[in-house]
N, C-alpha and C. Protein backbone atom coordinates (compact mmCIF):
# COMPACT_ATOMS: atom_id res chain seq x y z
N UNK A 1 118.61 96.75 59.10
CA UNK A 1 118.90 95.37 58.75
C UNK A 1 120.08 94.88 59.59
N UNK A 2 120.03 93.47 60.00
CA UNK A 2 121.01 93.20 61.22
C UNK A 2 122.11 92.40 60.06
N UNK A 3 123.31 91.98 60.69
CA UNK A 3 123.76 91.15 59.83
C UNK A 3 123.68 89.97 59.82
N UNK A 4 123.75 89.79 58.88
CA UNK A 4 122.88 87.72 58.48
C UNK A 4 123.81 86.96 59.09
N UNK A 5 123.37 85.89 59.85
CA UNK A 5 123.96 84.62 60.14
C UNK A 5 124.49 83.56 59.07
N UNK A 6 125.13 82.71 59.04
CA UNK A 6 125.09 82.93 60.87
C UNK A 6 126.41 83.15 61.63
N UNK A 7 126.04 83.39 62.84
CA UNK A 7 127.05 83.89 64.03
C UNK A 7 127.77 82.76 64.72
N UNK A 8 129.10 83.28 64.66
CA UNK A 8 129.60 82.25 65.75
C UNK A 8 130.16 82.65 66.96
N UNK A 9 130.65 81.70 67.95
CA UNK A 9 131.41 82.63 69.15
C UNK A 9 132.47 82.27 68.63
N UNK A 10 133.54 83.16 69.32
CA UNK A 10 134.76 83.56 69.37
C UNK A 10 135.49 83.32 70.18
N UNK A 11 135.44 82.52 71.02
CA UNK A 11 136.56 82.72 72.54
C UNK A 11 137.82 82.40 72.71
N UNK A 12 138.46 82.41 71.78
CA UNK A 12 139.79 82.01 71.67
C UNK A 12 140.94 82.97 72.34
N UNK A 13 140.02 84.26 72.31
CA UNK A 13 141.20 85.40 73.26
C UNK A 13 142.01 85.72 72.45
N UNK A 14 142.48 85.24 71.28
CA UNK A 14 143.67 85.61 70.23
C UNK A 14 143.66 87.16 70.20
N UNK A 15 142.79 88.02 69.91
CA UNK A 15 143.27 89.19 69.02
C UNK A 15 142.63 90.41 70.36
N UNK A 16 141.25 90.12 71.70
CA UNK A 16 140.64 90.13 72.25
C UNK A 16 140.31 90.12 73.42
N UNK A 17 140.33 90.37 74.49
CA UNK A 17 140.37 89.96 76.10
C UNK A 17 138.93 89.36 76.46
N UNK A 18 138.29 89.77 75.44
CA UNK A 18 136.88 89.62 76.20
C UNK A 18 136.17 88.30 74.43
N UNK A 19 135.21 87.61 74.67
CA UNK A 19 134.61 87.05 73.81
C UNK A 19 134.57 87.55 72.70
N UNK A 20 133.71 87.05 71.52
CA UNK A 20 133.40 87.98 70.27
C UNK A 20 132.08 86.89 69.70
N UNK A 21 131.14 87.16 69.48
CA UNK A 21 130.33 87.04 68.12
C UNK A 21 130.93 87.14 66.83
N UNK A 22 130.96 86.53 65.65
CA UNK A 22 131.47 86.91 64.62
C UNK A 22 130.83 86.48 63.48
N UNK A 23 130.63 87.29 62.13
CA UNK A 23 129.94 86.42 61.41
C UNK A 23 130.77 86.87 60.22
N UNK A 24 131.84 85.43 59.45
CA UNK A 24 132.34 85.83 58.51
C UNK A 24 134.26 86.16 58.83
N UNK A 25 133.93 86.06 60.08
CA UNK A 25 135.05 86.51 60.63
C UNK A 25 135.13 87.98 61.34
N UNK A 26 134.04 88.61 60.89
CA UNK A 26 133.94 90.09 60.99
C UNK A 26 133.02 90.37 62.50
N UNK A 27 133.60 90.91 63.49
CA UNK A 27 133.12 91.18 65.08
C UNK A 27 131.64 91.58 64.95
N UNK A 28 130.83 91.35 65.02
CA UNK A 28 129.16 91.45 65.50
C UNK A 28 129.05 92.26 66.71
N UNK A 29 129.65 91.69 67.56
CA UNK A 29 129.19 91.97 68.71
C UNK A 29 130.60 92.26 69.81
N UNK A 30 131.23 92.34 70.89
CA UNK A 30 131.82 91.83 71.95
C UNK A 30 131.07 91.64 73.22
N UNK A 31 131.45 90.76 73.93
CA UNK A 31 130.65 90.54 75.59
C UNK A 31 131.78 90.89 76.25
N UNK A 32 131.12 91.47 77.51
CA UNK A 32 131.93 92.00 78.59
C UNK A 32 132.88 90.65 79.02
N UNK A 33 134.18 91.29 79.96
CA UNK A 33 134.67 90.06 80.23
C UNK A 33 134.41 90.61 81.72
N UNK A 34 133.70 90.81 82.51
CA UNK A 34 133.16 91.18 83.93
C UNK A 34 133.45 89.62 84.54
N UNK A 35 132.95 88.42 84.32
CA UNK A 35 133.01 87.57 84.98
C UNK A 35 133.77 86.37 84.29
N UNK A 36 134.85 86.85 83.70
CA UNK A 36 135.55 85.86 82.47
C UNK A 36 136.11 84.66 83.52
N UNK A 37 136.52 84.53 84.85
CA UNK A 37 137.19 83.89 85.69
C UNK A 37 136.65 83.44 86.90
N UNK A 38 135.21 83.65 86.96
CA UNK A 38 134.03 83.90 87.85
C UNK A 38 133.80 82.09 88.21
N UNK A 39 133.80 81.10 87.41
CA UNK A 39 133.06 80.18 87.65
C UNK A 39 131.66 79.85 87.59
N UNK A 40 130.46 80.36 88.01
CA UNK A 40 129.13 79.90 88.10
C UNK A 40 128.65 80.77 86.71
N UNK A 41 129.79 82.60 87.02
CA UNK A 41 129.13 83.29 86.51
C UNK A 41 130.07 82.97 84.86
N UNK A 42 130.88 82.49 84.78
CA UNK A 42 131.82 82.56 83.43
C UNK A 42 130.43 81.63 82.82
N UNK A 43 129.78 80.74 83.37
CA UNK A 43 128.91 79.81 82.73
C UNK A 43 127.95 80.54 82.17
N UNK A 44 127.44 81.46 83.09
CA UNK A 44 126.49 82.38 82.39
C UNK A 44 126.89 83.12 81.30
N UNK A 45 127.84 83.79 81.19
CA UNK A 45 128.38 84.48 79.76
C UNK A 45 128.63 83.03 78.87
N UNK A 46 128.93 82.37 79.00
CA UNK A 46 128.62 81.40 77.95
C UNK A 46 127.28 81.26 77.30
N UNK A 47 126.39 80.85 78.30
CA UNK A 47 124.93 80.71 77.83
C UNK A 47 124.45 81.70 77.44
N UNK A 48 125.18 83.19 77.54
CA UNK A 48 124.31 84.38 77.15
C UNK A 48 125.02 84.63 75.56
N UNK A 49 126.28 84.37 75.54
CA UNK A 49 127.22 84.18 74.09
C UNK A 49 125.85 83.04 73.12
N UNK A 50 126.12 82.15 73.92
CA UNK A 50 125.56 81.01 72.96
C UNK A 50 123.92 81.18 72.50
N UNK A 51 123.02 82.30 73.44
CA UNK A 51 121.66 82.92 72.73
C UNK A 51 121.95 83.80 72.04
N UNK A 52 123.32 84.73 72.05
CA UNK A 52 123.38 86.03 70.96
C UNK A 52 123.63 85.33 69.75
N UNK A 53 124.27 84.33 69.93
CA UNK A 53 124.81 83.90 68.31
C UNK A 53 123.82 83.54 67.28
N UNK A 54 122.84 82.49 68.04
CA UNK A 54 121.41 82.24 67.62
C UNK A 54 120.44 82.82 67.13
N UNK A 55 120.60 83.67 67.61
CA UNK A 55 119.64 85.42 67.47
C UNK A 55 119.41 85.27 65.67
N UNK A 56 120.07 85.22 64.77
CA UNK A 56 119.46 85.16 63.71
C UNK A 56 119.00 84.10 63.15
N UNK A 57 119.25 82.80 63.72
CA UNK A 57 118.73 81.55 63.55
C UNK A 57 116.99 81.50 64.14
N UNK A 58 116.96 82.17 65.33
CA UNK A 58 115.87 82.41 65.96
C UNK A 58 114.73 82.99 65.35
N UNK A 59 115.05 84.45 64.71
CA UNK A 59 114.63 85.20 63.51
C UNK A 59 113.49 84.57 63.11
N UNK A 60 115.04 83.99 61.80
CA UNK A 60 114.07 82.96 60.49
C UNK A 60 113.41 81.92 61.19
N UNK A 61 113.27 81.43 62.29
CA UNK A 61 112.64 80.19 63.14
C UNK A 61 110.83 80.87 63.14
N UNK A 62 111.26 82.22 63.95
CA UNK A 62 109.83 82.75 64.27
C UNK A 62 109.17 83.17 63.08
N UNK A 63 109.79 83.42 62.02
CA UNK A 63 109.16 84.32 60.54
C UNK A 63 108.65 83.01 60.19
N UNK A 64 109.67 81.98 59.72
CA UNK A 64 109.17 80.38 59.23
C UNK A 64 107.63 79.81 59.78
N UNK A 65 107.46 79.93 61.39
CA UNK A 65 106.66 79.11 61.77
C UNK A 65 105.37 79.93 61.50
N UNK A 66 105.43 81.67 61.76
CA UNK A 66 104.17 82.41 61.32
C UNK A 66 103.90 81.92 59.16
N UNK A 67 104.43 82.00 58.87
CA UNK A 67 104.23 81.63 57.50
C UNK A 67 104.01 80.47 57.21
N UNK A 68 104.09 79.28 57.97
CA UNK A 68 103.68 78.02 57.76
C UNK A 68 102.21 77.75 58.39
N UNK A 69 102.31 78.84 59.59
CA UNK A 69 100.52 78.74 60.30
C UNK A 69 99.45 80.14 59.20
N UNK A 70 100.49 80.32 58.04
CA UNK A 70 98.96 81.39 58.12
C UNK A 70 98.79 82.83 58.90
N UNK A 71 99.82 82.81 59.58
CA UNK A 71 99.43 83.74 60.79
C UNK A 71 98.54 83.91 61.30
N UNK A 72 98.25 82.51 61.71
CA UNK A 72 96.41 82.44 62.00
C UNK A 72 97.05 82.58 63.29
N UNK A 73 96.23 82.80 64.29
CA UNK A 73 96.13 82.31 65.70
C UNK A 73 95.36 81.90 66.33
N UNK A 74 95.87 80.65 67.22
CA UNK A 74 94.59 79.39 67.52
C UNK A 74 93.93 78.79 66.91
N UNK A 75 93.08 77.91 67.21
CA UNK A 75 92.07 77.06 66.52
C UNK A 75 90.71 77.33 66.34
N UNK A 76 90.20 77.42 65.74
CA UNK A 76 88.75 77.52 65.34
C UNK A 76 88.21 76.91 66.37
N UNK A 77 87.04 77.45 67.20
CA UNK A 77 86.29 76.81 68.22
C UNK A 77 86.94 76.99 69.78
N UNK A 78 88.22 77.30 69.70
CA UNK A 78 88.78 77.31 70.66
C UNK A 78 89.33 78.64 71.58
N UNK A 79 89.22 79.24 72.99
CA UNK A 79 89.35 80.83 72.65
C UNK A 79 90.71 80.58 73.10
N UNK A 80 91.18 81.93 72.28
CA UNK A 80 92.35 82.56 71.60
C UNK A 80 92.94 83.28 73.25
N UNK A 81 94.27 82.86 73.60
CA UNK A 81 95.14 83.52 74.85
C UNK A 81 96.33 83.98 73.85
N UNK A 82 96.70 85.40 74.56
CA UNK A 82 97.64 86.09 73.63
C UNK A 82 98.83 85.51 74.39
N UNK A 83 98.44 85.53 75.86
CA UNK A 83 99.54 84.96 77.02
C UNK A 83 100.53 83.48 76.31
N UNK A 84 99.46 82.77 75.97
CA UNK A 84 100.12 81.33 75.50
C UNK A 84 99.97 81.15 73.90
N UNK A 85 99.85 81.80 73.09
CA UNK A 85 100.02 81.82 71.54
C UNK A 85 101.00 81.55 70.83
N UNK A 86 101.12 80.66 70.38
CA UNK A 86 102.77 80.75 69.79
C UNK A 86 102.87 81.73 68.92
N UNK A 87 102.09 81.91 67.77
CA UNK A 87 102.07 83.06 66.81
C UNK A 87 102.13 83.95 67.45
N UNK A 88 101.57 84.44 68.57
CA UNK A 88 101.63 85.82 69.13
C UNK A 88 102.92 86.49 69.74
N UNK A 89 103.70 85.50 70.16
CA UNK A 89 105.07 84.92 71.05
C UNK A 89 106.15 85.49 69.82
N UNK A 90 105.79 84.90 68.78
CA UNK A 90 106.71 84.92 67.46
C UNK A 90 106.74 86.23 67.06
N UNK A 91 105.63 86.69 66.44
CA UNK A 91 104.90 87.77 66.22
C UNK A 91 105.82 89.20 66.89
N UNK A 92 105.91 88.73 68.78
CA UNK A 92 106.53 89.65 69.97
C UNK A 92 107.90 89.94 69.29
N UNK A 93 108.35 88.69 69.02
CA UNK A 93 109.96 88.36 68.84
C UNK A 93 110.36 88.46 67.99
N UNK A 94 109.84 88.96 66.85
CA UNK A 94 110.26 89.63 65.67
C UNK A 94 110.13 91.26 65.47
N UNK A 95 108.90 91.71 65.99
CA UNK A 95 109.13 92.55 66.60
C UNK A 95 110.70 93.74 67.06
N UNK A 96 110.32 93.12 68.18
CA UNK A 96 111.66 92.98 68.84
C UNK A 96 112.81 92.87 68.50
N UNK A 97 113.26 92.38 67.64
CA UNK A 97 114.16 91.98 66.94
C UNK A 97 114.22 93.39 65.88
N UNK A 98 112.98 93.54 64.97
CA UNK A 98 113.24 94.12 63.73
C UNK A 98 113.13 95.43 64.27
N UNK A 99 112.07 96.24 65.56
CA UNK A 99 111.65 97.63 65.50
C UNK A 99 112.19 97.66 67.06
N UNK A 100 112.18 97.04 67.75
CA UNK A 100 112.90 97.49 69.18
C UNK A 100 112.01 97.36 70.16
N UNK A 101 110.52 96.75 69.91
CA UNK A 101 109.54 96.89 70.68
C UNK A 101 109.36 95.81 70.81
């Protein structure tokens, strides 16, 4: 079981050299500070901070939308791509999330 959201970032540097995830106040996570002063790349640890935090918002997003479809996939009459499925996509990403696969 991961810990529940939700997550926030941390970048204040107060206690830290490098970022933090936190949920509650309590450290989740830390990100490297490899490119803390980088410019193009400090942007990227931002955007990669700002998908970890989400990560459990994301979760309940993909569980929500399979339980509102049924866990059907596709439309009746129509053939079924696993490639472009949203249920199947969701399905991946929970997965992933819950067993590592």
């Amino acid at each position: 079981m991961h810990t529940p959201g939700p997550w926030t970032i941390d970048d204040t540097h107060k206690y830290y050299p490098q970022s933090c995830i936190r949920y509650n106040g309590v450290i989740v996570c830390q990100l490297p500070t490899m490119a803390s002063t980088l410019g193009e790349a400090q942007k990227e640890d931002r955007a990669n901070a700002l998908l970890i935090a989400a990560a459990p918002d994301l979760l309940e997003a993909c569980k929500r939308l399979l339980a509102s479809t049924g866990d059907a996939c596709g439309v009746i009459g129509y053939p079924h791509d696993e490639a472009t499925c949203s249920c199947c996509a969701a399905r991946a990403a929970i997965a992933k999330a819950e067993k590592g696969e």
